[in-house]
PDB file of N, CA and C in Angstrom:
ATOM      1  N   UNK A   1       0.844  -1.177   0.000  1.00  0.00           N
ATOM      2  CA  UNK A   1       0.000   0.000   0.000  1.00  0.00           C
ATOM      3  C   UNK A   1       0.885   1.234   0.000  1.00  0.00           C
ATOM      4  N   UNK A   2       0.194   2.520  -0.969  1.00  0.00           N
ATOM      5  CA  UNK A   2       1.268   3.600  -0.861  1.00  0.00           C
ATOM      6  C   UNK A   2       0.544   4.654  -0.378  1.00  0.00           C
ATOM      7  N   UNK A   3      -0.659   4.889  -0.476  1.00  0.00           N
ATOM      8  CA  UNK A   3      -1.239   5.466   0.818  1.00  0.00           C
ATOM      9  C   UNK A   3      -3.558   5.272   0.737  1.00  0.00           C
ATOM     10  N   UNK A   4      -3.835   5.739   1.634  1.00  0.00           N
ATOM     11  CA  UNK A   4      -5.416   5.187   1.967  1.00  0.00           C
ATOM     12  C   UNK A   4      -4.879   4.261   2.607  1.00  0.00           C
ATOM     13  N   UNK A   5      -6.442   3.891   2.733  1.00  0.00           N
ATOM     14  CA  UNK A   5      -6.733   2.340   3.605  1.00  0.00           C
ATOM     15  C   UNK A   5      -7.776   1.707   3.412  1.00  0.00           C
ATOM     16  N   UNK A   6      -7.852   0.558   3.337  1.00  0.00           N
ATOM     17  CA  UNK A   6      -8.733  -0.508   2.852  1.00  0.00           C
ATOM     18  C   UNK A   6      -8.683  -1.896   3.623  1.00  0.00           C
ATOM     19  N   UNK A   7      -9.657  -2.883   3.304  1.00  0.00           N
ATOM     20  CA  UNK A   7      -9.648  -3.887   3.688  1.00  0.00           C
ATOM     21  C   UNK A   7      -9.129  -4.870   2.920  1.00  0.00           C
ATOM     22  N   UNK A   8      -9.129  -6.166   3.312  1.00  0.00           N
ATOM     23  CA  UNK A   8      -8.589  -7.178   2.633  1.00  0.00           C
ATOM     24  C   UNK A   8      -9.549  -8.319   2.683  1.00  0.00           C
ATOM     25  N   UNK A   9     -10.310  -8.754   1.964  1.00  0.00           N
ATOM     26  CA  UNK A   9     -11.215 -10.061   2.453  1.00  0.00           C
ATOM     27  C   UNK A   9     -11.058 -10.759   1.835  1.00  0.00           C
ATOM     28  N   UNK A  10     -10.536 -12.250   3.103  1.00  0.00           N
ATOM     29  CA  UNK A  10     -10.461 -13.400   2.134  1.00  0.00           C
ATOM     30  C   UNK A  10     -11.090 -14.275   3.344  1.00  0.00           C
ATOM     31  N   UNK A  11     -10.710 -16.032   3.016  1.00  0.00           N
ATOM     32  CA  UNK A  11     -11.418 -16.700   3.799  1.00  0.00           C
ATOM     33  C   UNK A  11     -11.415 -16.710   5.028  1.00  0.00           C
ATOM     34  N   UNK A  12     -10.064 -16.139   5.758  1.00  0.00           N
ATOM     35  CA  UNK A  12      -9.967 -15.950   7.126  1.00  0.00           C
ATOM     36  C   UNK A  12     -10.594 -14.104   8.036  1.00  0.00           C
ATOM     37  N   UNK A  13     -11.523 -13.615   6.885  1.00  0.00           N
ATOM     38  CA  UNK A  13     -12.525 -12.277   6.711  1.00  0.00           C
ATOM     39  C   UNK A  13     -12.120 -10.843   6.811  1.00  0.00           C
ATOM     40  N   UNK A  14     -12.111 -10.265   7.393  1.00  0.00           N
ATOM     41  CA  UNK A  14     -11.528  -9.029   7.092  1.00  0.00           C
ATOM     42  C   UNK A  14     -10.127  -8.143   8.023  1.00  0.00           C
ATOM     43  N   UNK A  15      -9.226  -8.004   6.464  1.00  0.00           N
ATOM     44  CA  UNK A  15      -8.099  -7.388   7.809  1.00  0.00           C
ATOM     45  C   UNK A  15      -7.556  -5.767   7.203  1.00  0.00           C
ATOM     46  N   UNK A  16      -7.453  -5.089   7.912  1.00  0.00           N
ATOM     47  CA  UNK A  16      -7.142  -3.412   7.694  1.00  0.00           C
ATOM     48  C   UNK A  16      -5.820  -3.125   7.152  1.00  0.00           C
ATOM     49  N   UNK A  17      -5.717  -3.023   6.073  1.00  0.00           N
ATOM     50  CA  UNK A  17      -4.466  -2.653   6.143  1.00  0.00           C
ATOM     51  C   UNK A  17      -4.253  -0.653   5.435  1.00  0.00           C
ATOM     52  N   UNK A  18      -2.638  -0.356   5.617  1.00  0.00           N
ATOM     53  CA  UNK A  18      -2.710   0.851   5.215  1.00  0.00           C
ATOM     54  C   UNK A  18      -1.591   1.825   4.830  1.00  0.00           C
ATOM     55  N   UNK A  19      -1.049   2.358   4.488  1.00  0.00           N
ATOM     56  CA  UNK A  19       0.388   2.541   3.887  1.00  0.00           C
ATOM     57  C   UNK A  19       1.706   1.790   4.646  1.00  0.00           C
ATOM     58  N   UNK A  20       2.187   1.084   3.717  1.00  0.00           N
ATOM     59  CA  UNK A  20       3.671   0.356   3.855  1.00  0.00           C
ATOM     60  C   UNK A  20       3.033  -1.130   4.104  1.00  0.00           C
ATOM     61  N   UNK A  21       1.981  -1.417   4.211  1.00  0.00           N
ATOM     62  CA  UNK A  21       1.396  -3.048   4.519  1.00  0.00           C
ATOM     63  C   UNK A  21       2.064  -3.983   2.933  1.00  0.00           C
ATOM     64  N   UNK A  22       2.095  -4.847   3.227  1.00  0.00           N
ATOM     65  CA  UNK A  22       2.293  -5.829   2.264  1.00  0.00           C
ATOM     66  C   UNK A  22       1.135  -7.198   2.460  1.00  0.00           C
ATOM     67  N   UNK A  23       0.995  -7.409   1.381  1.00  0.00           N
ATOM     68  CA  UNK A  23      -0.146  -8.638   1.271  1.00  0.00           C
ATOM     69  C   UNK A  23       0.691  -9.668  -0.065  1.00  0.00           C
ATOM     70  N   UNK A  24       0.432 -10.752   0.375  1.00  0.00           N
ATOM     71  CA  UNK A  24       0.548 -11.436  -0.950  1.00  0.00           C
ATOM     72  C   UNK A  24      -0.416 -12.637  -0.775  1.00  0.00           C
ATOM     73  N   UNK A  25      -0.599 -13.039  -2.334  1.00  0.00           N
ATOM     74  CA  UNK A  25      -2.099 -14.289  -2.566  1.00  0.00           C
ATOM     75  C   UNK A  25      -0.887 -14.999  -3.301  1.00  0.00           C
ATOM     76  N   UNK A  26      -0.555 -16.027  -2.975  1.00  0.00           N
ATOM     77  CA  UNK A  26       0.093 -17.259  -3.543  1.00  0.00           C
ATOM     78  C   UNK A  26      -0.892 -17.529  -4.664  1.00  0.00           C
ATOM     79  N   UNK A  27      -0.178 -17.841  -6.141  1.00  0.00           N
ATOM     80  CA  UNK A  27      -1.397 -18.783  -7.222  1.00  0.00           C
ATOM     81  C   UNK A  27      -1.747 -19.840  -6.213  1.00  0.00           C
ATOM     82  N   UNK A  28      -3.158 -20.504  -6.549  1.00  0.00           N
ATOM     83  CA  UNK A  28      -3.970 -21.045  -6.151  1.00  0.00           C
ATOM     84  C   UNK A  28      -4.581 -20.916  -4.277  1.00  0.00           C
ATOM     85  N   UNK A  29      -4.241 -19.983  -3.965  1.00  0.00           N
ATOM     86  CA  UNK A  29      -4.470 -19.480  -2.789  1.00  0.00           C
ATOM     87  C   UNK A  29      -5.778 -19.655  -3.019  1.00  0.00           C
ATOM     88  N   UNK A  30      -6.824 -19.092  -1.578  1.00  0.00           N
ATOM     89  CA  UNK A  30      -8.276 -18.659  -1.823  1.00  0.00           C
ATOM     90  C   UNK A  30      -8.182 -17.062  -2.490  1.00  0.00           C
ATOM     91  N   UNK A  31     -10.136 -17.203  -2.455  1.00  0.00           N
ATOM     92  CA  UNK A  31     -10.186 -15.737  -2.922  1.00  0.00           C
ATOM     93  C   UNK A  31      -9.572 -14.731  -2.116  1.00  0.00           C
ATOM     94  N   UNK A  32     -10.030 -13.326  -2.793  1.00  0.00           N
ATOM     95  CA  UNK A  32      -9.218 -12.285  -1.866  1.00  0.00           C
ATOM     96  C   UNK A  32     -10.099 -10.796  -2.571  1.00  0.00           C
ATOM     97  N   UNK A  33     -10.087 -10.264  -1.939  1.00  0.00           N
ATOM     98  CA  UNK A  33     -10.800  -8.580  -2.105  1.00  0.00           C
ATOM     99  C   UNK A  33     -10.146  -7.644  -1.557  1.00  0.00           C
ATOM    100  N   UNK A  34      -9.757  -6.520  -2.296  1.00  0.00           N
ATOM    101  CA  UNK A  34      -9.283  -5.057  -1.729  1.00  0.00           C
ATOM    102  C   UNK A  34     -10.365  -4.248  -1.811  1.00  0.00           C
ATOM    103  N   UNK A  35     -10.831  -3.623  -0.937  1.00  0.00           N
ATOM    104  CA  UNK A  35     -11.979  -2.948  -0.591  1.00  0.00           C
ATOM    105  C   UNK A  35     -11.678  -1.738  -0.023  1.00  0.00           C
ATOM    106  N   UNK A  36     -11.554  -0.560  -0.773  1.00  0.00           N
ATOM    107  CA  UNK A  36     -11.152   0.956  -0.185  1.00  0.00           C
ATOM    108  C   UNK A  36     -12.008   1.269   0.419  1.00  0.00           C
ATOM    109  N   UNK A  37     -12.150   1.231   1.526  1.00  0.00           N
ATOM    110  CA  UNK A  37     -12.852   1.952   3.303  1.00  0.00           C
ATOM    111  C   UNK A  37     -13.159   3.356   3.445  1.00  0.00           C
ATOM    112  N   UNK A  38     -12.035   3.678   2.839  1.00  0.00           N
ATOM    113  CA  UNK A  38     -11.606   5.138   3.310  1.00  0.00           C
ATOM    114  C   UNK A  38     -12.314   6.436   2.562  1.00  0.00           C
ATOM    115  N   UNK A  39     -11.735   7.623   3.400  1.00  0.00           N
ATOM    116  CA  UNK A  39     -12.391   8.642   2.339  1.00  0.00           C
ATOM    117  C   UNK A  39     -11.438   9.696   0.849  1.00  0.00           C
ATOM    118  N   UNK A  40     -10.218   9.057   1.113  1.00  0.00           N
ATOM    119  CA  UNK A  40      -9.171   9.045   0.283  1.00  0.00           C
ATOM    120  C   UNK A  40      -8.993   8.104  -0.452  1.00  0.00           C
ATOM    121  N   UNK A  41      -8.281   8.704  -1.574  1.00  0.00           N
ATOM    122  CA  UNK A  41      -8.108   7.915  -2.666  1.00  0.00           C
ATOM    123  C   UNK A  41      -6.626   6.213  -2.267  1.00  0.00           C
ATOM    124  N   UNK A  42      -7.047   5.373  -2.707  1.00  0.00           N
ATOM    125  CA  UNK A  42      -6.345   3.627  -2.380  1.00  0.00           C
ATOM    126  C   UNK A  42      -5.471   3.775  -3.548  1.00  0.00           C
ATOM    127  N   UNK A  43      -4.058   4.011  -3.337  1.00  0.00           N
ATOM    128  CA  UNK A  43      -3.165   3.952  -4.059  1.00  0.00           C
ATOM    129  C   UNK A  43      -2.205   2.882  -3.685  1.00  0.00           C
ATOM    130  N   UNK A  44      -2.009   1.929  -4.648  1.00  0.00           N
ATOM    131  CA  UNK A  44      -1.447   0.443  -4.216  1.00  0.00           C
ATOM    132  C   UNK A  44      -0.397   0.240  -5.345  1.00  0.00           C
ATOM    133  N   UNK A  45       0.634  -0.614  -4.794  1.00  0.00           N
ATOM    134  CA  UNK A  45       1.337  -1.585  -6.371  1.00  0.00           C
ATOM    135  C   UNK A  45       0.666  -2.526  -6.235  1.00  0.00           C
ATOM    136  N   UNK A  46       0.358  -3.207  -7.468  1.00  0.00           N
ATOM    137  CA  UNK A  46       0.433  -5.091  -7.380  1.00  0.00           C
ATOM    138  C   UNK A  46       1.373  -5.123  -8.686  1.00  0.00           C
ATOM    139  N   UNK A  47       1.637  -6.296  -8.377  1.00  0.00           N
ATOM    140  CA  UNK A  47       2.801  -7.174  -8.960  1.00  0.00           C
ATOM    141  C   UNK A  47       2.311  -8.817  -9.435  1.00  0.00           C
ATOM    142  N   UNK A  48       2.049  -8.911 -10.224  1.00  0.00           N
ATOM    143  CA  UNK A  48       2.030 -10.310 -10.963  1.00  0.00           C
ATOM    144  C   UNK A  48       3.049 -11.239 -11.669  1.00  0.00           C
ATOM    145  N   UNK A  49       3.224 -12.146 -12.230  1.00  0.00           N
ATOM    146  CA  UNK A  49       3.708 -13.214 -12.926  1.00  0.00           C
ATOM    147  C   UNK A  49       2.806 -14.065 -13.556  1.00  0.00           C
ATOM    148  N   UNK A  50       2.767 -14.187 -14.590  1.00  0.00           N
ATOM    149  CA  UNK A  50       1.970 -14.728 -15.542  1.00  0.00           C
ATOM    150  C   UNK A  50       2.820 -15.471 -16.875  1.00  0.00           C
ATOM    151  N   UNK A  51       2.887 -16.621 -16.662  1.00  0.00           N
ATOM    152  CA  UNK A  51       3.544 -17.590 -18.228  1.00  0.00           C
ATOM    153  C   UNK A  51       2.189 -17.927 -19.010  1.00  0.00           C
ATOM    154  N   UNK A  52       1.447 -17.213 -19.235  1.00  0.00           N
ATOM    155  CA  UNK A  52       0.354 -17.145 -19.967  1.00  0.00           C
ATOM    156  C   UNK A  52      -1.124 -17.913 -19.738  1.00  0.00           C
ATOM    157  N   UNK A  53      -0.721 -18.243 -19.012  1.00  0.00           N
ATOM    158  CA  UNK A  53      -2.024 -18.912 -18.132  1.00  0.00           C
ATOM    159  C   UNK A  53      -2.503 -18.286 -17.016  1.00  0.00           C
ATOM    160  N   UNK A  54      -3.764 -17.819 -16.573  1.00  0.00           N
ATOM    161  CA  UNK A  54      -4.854 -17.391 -15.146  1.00  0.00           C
ATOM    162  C   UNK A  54      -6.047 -17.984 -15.336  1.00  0.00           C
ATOM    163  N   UNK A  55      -5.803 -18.134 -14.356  1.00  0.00           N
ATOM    164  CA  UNK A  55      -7.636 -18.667 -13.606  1.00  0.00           C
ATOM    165  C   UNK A  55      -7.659 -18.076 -12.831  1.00  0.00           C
ATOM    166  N   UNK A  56      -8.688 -17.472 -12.588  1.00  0.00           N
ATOM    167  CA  UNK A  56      -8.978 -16.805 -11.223  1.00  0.00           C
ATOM    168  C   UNK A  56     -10.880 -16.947 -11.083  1.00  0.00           C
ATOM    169  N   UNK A  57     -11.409 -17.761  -9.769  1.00  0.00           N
ATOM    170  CA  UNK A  57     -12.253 -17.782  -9.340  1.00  0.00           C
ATOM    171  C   UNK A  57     -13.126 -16.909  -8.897  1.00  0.00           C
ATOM    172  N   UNK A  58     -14.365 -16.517  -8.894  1.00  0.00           N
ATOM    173  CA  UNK A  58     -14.932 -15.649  -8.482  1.00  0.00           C
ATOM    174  C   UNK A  58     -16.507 -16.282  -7.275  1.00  0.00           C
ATOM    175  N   UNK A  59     -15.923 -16.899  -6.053  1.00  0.00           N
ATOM    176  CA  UNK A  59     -16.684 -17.603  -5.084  1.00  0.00           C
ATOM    177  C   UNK A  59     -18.290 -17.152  -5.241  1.00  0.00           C
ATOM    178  N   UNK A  60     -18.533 -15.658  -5.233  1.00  0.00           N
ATOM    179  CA  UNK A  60     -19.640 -14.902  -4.517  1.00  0.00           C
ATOM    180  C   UNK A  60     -20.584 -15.173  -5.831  1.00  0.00           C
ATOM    181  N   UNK A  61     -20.233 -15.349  -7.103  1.00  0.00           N
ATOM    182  CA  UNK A  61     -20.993 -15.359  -8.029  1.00  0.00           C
ATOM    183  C   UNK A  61     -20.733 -16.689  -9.031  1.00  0.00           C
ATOM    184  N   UNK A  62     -20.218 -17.545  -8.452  1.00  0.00           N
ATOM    185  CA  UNK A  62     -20.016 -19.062  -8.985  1.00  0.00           C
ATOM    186  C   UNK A  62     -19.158 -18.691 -10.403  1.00  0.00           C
ATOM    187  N   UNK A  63     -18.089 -17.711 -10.743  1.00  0.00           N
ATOM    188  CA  UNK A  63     -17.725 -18.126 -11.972  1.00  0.00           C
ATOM    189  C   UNK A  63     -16.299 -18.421 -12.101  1.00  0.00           C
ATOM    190  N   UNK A  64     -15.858 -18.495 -13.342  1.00  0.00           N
ATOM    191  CA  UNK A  64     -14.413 -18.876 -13.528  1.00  0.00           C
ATOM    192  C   UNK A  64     -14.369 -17.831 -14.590  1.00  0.00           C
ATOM    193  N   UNK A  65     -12.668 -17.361 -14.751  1.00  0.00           N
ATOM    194  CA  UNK A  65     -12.306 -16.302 -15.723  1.00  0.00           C
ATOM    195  C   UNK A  65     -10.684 -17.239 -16.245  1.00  0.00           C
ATOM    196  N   UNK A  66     -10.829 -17.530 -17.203  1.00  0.00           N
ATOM    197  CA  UNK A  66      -9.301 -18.264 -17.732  1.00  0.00           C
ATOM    198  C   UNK A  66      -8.820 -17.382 -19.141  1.00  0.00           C
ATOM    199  N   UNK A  67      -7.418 -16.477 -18.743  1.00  0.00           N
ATOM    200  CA  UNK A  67      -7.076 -16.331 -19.693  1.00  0.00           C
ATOM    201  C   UNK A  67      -5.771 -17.087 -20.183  1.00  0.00           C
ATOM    202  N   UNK A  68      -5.699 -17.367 -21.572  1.00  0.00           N
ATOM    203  CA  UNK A  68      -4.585 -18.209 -22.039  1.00  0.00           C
ATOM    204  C   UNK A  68      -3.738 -17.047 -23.111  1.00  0.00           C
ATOM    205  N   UNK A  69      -2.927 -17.481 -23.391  1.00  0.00           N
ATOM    206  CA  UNK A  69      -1.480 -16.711 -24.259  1.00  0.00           C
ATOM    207  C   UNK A  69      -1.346 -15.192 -23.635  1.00  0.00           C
ATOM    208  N   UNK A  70      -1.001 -14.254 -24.873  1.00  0.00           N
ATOM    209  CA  UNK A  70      -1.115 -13.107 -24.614  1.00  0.00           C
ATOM    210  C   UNK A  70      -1.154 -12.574 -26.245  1.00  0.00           C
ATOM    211  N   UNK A  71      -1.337 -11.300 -25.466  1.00  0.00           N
ATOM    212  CA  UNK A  71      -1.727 -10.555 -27.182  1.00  0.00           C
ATOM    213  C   UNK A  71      -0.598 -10.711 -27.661  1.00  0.00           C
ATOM    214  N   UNK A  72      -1.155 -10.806 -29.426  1.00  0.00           N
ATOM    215  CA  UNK A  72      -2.495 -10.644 -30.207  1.00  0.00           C
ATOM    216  C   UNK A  72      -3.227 -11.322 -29.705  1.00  0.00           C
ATOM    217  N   UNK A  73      -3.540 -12.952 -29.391  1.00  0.00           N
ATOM    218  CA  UNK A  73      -3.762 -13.717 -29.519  1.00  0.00           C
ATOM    219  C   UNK A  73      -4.571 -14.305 -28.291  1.00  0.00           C
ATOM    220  N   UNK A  74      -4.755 -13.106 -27.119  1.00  0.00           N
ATOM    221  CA  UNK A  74      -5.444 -13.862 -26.122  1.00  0.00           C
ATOM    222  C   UNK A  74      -6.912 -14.368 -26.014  1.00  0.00           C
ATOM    223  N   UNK A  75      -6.714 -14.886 -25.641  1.00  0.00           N
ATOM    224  CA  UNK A  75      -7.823 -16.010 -25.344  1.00  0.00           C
ATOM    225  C   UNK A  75      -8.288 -15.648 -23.943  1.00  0.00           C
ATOM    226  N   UNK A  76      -9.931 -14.507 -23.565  1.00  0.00           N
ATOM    227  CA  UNK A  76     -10.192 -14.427 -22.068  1.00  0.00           C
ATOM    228  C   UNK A  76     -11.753 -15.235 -22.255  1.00  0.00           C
ATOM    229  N   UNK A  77     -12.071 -16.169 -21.065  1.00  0.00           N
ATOM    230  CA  UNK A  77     -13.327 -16.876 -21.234  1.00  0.00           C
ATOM    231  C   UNK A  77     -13.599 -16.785 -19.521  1.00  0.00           C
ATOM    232  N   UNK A  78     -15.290 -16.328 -19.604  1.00  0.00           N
ATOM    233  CA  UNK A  78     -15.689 -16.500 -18.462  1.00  0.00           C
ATOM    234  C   UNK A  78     -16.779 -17.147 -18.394  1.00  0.00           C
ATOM    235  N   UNK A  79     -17.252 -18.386 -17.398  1.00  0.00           N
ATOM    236  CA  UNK A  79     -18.011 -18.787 -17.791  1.00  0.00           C
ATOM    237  C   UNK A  79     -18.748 -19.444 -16.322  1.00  0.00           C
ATOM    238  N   UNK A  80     -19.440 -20.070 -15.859  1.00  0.00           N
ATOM    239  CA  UNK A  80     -20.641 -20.273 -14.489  1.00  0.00           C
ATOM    240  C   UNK A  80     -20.188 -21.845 -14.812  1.00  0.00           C
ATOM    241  N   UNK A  81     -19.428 -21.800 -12.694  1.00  0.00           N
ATOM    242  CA  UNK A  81     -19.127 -22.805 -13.073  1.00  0.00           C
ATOM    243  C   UNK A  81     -20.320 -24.214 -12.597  1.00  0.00           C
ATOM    244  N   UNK A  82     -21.557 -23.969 -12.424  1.00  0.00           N
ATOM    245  CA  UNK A  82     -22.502 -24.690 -13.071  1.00  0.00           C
ATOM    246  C   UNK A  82     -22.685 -24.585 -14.163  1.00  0.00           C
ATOM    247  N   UNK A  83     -22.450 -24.310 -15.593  1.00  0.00           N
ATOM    248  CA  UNK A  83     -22.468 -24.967 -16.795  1.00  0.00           C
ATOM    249  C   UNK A  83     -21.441 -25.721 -17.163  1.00  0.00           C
ATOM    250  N   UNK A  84     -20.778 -26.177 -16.058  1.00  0.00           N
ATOM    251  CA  UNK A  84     -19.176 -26.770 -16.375  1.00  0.00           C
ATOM    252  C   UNK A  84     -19.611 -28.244 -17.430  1.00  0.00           C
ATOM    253  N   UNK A  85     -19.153 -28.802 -18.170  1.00  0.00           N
ATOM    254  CA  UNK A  85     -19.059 -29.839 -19.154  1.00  0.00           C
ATOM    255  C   UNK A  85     -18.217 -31.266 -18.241  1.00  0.00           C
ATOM    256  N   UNK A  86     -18.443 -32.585 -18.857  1.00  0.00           N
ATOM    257  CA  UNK A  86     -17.215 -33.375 -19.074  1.00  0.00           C
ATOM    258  C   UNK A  86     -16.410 -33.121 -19.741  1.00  0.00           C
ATOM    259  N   UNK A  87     -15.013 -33.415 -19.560  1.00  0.00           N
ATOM    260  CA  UNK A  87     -14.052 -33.307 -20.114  1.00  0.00           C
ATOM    261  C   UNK A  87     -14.075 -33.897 -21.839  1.00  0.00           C
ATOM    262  N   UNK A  88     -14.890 -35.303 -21.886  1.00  0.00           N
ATOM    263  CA  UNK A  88     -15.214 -35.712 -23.503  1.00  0.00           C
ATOM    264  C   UNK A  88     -16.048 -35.436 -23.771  1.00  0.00           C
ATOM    265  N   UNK A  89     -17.178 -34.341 -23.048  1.00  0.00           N
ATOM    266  CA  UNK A  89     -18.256 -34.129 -23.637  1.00  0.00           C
ATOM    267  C   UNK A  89     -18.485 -33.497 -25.123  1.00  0.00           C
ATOM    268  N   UNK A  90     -18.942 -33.976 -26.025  1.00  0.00           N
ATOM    269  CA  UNK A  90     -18.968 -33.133 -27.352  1.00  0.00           C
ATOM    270  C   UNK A  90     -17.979 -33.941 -27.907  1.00  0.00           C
ATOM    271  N   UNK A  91     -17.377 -34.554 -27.730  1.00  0.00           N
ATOM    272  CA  UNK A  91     -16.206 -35.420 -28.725  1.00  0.00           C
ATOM    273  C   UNK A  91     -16.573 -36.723 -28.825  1.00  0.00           C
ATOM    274  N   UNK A  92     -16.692 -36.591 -30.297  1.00  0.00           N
ATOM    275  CA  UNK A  92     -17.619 -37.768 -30.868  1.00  0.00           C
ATOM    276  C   UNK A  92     -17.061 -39.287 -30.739  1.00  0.00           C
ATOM    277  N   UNK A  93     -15.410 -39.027 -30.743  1.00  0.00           N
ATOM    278  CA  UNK A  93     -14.488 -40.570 -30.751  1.00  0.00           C
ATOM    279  C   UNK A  93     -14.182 -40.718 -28.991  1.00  0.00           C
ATOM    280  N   UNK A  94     -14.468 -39.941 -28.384  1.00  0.00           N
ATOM    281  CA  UNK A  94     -14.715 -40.499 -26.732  1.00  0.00           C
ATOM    282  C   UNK A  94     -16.021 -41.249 -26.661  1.00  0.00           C
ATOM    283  N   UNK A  95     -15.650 -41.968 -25.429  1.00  0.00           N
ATOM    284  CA  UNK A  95     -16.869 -42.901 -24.757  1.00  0.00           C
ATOM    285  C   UNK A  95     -16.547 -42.655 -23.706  1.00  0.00           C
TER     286      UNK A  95
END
């Protein structure tokens, strides 16, 4: 954080943080939310790594977001993960 203050919600619920805090979400961690509290503006870094693959879950509204490559060429799909498929579903030479 570089200055404001906000919350952080993830599965263990809400924690305050506020200039100089550090947070990190390991890939495949749980969810997580930054939520500006305050009456000032939430000025933050984040920092990623990406070899062209994300998933990222969205608990509160059942979906999935997977993006693959990178531009030109990306590929972003979001989709409910109650309409999820079998894996051979639609492929005619599976049984």
């Amino acid at each position: 954080m570089i200055s404001g203050s906000a919350k952080v919600r993830s599965s263990a619920g809400f924690t305050e943080i506020g200039p100089a805090d550090f947070v990190l979400f390991p890939p495949g961690d749980d969810a997580h939310q930054l939520i500006n509290d305050g009456a000032e503006a939430l000025v933050y870094l984040a920092m990623s790594v990406s070899k062209g693959v994300d998933v990222t879950e969205y608990p509160d509204s059942g979906k999935v977001h997977a993006v693959v490559s990178a531009a030109p060429n990306l590929k972003s799909l979001v989709f409910r993960q109650k309409d999820a498929v079998g894996y051979f579903d639609g492929e005619p030479d599976a049984e």
